[in-house]
C-alpha atoms as a PDB file:
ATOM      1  CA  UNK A   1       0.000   0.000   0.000  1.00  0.00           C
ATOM      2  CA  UNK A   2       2.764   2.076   1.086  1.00  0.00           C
ATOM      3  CA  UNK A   3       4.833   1.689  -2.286  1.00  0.00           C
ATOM      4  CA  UNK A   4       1.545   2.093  -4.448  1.00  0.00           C
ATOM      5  CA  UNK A   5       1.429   5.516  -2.665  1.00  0.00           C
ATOM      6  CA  UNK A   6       4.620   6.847  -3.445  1.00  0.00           C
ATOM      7  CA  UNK A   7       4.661   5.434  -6.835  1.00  0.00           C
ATOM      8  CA  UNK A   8       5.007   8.624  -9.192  1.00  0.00           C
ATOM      9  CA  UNK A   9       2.572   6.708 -12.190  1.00  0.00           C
ATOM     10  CA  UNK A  10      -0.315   6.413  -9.798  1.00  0.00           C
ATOM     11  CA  UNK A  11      -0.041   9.647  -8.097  1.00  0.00           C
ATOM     12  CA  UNK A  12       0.210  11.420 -11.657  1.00  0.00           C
ATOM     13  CA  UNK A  13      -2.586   8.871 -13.016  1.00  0.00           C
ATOM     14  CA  UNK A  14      -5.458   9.688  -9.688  1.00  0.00           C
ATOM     15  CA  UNK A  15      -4.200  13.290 -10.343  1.00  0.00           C
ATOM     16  CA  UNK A  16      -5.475  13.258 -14.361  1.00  0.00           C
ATOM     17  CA  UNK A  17      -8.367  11.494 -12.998  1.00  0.00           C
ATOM     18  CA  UNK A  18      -9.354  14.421 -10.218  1.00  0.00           C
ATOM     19  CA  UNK A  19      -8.367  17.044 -13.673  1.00  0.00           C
ATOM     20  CA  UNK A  20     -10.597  15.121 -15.850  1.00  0.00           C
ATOM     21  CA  UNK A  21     -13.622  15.234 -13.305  1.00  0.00           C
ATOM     22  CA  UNK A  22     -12.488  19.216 -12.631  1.00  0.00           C
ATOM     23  CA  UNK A  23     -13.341  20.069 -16.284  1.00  0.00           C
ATOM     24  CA  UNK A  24     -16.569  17.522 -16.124  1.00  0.00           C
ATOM     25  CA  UNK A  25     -17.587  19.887 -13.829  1.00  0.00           C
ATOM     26  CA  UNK A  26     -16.824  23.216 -15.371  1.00  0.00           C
ATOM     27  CA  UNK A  27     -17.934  21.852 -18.855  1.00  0.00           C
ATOM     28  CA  UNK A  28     -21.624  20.928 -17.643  1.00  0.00           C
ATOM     29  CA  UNK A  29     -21.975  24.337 -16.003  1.00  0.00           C
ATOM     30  CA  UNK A  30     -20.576  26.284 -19.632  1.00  0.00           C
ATOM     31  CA  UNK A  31     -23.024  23.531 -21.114  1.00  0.00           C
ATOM     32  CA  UNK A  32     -25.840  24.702 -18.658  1.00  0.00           C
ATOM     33  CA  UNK A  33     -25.357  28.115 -19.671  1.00  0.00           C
ATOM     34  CA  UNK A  34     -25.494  27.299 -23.404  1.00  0.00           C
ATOM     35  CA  UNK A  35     -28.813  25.765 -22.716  1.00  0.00           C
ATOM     36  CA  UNK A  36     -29.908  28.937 -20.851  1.00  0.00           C
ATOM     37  CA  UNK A  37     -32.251  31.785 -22.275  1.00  0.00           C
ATOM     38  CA  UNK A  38     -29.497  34.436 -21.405  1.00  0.00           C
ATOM     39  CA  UNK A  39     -25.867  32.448 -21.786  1.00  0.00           C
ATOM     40  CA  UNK A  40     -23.785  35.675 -20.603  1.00  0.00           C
ATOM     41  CA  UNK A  41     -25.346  36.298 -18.100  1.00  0.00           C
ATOM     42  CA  UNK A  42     -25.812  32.926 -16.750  1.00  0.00           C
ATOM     43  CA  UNK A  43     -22.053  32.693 -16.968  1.00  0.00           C
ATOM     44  CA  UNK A  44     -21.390  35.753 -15.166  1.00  0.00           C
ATOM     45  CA  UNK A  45     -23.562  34.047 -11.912  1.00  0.00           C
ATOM     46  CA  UNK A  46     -21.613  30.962 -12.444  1.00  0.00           C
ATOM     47  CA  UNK A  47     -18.314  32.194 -12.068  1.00  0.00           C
ATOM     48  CA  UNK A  48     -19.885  33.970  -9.172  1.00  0.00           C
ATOM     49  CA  UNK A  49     -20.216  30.704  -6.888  1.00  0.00           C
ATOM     50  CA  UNK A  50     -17.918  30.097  -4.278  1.00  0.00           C
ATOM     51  CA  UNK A  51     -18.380  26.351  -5.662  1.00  0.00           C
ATOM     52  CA  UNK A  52     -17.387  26.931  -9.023  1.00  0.00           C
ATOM     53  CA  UNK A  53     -14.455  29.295  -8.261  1.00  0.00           C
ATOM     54  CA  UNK A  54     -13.394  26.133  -5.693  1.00  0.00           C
ATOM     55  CA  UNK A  55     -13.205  24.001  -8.193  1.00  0.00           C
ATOM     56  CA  UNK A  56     -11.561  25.698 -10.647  1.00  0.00           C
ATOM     57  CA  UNK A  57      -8.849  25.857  -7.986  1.00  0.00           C
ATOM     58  CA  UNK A  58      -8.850  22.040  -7.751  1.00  0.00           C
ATOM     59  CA  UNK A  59      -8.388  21.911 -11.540  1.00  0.00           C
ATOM     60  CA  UNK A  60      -5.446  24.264 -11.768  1.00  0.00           C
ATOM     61  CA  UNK A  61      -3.797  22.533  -8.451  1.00  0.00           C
ATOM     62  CA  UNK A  62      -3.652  18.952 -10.429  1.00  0.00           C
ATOM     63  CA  UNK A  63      -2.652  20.256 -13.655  1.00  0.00           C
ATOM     64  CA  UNK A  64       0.262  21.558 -11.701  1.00  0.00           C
ATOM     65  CA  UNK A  65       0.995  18.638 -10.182  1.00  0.00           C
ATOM     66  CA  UNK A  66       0.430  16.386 -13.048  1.00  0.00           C
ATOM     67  CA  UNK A  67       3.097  19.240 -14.874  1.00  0.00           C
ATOM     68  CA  UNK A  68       5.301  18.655 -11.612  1.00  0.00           C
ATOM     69  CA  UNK A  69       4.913  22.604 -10.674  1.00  0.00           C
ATOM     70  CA  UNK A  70       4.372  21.428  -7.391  1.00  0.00           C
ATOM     71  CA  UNK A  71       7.448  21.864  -5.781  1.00  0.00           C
ATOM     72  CA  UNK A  72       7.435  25.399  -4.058  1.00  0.00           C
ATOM     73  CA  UNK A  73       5.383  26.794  -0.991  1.00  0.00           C
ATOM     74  CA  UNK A  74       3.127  28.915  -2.868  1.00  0.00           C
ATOM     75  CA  UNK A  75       1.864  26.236  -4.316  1.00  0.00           C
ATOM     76  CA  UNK A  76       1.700  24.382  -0.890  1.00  0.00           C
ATOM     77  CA  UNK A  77      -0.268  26.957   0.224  1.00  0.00           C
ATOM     78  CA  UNK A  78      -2.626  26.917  -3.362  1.00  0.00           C
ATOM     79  CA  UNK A  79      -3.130  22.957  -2.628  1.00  0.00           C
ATOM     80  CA  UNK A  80      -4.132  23.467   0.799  1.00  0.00           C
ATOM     81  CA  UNK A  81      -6.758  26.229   0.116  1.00  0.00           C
ATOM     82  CA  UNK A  82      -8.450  24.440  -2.916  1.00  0.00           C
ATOM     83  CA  UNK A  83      -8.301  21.509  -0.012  1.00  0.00           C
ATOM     84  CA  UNK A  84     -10.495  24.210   2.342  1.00  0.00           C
ATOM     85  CA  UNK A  85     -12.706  25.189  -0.182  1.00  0.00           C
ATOM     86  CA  UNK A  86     -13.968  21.884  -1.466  1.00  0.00           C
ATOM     87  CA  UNK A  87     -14.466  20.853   1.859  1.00  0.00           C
ATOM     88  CA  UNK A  88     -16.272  23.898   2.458  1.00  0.00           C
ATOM     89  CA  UNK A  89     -18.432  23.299  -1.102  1.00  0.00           C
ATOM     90  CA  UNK A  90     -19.030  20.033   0.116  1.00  0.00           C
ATOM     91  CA  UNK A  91     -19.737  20.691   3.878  1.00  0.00           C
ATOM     92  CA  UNK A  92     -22.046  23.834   2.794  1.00  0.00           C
ATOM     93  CA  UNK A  93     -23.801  22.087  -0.141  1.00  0.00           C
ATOM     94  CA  UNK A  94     -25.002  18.836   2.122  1.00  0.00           C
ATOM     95  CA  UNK A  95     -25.790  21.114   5.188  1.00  0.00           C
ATOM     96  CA  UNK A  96     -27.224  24.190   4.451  1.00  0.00           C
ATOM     97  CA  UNK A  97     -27.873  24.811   0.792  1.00  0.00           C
ATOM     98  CA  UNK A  98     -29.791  21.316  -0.490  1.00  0.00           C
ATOM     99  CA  UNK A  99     -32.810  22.154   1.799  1.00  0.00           C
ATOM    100  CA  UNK A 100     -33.295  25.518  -0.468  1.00  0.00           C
ATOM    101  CA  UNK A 101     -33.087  22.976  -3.830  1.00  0.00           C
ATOM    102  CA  UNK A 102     -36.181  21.134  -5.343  1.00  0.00           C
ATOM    103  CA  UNK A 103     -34.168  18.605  -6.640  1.00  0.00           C
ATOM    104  CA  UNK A 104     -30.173  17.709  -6.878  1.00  0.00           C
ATOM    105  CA  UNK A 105     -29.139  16.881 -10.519  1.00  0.00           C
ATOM    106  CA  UNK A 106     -25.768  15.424 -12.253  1.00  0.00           C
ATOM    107  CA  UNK A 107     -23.910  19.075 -12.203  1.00  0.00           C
ATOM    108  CA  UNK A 108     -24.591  19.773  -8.313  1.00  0.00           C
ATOM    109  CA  UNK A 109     -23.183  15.905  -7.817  1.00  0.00           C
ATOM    110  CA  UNK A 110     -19.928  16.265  -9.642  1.00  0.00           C
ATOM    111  CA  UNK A 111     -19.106  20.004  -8.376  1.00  0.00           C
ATOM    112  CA  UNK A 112     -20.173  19.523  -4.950  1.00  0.00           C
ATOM    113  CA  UNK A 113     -19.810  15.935  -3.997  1.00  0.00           C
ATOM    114  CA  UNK A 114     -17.452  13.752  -6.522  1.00  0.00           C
ATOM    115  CA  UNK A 115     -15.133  16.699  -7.105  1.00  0.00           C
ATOM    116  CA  UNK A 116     -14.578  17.186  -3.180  1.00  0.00           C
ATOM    117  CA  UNK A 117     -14.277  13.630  -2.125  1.00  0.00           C
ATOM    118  CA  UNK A 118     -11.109  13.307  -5.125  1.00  0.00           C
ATOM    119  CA  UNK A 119      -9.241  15.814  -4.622  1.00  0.00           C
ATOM    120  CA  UNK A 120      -9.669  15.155  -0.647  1.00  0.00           C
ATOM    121  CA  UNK A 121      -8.308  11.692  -2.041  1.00  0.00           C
ATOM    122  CA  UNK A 122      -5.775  13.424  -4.130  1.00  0.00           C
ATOM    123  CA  UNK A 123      -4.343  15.191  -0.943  1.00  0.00           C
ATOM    124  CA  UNK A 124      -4.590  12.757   1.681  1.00  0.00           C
ATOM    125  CA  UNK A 125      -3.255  10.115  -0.641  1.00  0.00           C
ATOM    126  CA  UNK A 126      -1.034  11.088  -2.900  1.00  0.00           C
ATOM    127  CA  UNK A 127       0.061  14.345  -2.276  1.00  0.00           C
ATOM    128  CA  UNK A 128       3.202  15.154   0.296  1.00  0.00           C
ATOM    129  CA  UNK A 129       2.059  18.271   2.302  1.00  0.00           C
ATOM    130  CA  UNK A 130       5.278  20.628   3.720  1.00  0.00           C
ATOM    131  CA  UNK A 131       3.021  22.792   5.997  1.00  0.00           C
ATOM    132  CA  UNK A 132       3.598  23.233   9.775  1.00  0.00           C
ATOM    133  CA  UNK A 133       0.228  23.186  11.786  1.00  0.00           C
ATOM    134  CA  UNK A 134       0.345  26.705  12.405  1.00  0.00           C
ATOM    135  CA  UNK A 135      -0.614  27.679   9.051  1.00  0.00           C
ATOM    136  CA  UNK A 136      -3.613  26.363   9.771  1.00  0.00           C
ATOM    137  CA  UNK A 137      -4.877  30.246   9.224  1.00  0.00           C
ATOM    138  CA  UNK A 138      -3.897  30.022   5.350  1.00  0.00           C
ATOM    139  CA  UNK A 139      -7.302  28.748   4.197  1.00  0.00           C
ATOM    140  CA  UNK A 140      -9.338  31.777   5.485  1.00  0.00           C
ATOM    141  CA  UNK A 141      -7.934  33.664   3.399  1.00  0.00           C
ATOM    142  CA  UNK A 142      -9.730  32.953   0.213  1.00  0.00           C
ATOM    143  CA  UNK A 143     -13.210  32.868   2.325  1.00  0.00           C
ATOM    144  CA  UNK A 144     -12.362  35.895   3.640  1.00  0.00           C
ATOM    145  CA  UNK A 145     -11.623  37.931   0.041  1.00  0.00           C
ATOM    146  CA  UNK A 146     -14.968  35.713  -1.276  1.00  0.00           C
ATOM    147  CA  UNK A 147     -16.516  37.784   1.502  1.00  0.00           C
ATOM    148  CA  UNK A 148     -15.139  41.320   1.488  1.00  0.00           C
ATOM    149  CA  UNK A 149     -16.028  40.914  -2.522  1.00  0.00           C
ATOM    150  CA  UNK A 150     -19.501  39.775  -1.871  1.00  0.00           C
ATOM    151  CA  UNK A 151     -20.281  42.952  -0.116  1.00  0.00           C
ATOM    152  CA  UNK A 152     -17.955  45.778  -0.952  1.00  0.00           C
ATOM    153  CA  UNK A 153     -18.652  44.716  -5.078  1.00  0.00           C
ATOM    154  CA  UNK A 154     -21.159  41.997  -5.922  1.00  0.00           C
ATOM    155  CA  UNK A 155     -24.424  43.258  -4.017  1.00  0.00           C
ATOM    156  CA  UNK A 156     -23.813  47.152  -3.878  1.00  0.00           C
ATOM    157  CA  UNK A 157     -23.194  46.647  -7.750  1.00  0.00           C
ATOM    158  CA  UNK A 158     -24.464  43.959  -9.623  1.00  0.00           C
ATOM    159  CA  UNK A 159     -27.071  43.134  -6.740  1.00  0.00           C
ATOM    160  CA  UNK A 160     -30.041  44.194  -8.819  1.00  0.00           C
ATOM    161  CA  UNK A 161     -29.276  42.761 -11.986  1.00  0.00           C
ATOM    162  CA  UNK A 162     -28.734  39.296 -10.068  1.00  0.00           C
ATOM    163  CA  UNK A 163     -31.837  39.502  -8.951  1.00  0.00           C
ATOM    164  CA  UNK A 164     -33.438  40.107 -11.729  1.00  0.00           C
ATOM    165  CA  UNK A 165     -31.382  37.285 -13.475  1.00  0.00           C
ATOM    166  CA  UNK A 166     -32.163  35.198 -11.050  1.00  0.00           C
ATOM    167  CA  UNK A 167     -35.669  35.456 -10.199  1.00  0.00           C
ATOM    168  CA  UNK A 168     -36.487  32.583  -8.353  1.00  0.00           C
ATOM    169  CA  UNK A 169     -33.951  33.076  -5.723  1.00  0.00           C
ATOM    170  CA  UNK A 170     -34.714  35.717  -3.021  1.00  0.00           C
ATOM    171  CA  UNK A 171     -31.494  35.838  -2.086  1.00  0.00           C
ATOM    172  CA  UNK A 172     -29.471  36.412  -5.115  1.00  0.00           C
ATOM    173  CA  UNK A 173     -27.646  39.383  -4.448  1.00  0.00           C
ATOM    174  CA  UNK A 174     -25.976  38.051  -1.915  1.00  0.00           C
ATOM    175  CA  UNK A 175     -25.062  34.711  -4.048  1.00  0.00           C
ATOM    176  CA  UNK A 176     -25.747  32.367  -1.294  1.00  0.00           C
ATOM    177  CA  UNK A 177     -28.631  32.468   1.717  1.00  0.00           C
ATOM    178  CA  UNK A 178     -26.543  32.475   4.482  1.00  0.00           C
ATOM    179  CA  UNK A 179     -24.668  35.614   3.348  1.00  0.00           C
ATOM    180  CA  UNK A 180     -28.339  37.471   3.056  1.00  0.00           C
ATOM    181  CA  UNK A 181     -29.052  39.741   6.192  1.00  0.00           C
ATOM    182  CA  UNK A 182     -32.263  39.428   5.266  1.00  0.00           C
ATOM    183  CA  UNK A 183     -32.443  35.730   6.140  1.00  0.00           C
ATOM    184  CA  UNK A 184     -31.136  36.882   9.959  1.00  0.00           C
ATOM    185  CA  UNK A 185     -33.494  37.984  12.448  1.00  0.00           C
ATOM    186  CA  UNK A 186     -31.002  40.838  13.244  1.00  0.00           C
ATOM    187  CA  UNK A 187     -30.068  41.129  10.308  1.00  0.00           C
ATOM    188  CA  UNK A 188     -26.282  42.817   9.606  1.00  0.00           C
ATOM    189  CA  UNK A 189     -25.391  41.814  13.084  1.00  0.00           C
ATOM    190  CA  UNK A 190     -26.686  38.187  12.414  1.00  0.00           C
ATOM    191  CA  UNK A 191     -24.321  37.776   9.213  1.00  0.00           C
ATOM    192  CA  UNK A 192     -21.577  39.120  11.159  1.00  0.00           C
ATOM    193  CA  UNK A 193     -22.559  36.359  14.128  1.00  0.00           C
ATOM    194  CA  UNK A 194     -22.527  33.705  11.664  1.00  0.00           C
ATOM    195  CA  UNK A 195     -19.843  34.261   9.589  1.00  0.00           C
ATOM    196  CA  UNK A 196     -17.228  35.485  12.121  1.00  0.00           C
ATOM    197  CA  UNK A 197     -18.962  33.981  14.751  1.00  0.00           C
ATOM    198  CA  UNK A 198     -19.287  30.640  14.199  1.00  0.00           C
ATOM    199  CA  UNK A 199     -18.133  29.634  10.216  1.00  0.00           C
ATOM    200  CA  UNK A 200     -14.864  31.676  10.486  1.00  0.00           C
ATOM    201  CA  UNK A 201     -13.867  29.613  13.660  1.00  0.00           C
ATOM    202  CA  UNK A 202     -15.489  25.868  12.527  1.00  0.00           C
ATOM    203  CA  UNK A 203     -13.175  26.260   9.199  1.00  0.00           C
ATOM    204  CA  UNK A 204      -9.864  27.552  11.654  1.00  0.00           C
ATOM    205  CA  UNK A 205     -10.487  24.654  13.686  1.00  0.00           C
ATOM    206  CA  UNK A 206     -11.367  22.401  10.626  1.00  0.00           C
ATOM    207  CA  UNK A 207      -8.472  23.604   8.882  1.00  0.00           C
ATOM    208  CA  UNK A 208      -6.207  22.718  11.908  1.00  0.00           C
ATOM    209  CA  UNK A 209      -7.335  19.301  12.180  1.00  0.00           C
ATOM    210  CA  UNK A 210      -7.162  18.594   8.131  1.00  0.00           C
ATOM    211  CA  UNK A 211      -3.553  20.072   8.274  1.00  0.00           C
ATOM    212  CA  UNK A 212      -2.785  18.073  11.809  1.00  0.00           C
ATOM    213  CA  UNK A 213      -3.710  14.617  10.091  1.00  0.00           C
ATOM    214  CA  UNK A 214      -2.132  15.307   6.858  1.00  0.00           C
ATOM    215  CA  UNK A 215       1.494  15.949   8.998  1.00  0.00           C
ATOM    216  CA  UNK A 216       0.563  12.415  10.945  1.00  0.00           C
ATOM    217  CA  UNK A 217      -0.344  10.242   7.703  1.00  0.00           C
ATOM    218  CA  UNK A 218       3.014  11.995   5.953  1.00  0.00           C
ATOM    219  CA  UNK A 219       5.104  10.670   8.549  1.00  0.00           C
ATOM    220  CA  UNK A 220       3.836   7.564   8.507  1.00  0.00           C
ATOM    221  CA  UNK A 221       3.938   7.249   4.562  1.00  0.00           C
ATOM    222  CA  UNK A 222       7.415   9.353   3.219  1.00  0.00           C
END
């Protein structure tokens, strides 16, 4: 087990695999906005979503592997974030989002379950991590830009035309329900409770045990 591992050929072959299923997923949501009345601006959404934008990081973090750019700490840090994020897709999707969705098609399967579970495969498994624990703080980063954009750009300036893009979402300004202060009995200070409050420190602490268990498994393995 050990030896398969380590071997370069199967590291390099899960890692096409996790690429292949990366495009999969950004191909059926370019092919959902071909099939759309408005394809531009169905696009624009799309690239919008924390989800999408996750696993476009995925994507990118393979191809450099499977190109063997993987060598310096930047990219150390890249791989762990896209880690984050997917987990946070995933986590999000399962827990808070699917109760808002009618139904759960082929698209939302690959970009917010298959995707995740890979690359968390890709990491775990086959990837050597060279991060201390205390950069456990690394992977709010990109959660924490996602939200400053959300609020200083997004709403205040595309807010309206979101909405009326996507009518059948009352919280589409915002791009996800949980980031709506309208969905918060005190509204501004409920978003503020949530976010900083409780999902800011849940993905710190998540992030800390991901990156502990990844050092322990290394060890073990290289």
């Amino acid at each position: 087990m050990v030896e398969l591992i380590k071997n370069n050929k199967m590291s390099i072959g899960f890692a096409i695999i996790v690429f292949a299923f990366g495009l999969l997923g950004i191909a059926l949501e370019i092919l959902r906005a071909i099939q759309s009345s408005n394809f531009m601006g169905t696009i624009f959404v799309t690239f919008l979503y924390f989800t999408t934008q996750s696993n476009l990081l995925i994507t990118i973090a393979v191809l450099l592997f499977i190109l063997k750019k993987a060598d310096s700490k930047i990219y150390q840090y890249f791989a762990f974030i896209a880690l984050i994020n997917m987990s946070i897709t995933a986590i999000i999707f399962h827990a808070i989002l699917v109760p808002y969705m009618s139904q759960i098609n082929l698209i939302q399967h690959v970009l917010h379950t298959i995707n995740p579970l890979l690359y968390f495969i890709f990491y775990f498994v086959f990837f050597k991590q060279n991060l201390s624990t205390n950069k456990f703080w690394i992977s709010l980063i990109y959660p924490f830009l996602f939200l400053v954009t959300v609020y200083v750009i997004i709403e205040p300036i595309f807010g309206n035309y979101l909405e009326t893009l996507v009518s059948d979402f009352t919280s589409a300004r915002y791009i996800y329900p949980f980031l709506d202060p309208r969905n918060y009995e005190r509204e501004t200070l409920g978003v503020i409770g949530f976010n900083l409050g409780i999902l800011a420190p849940t993905i710190a602490l998540f992030s800390f045990i991901l990156i502990s268990l990844k050092s322990i498994f290394d060890k073990k393995i290289y």
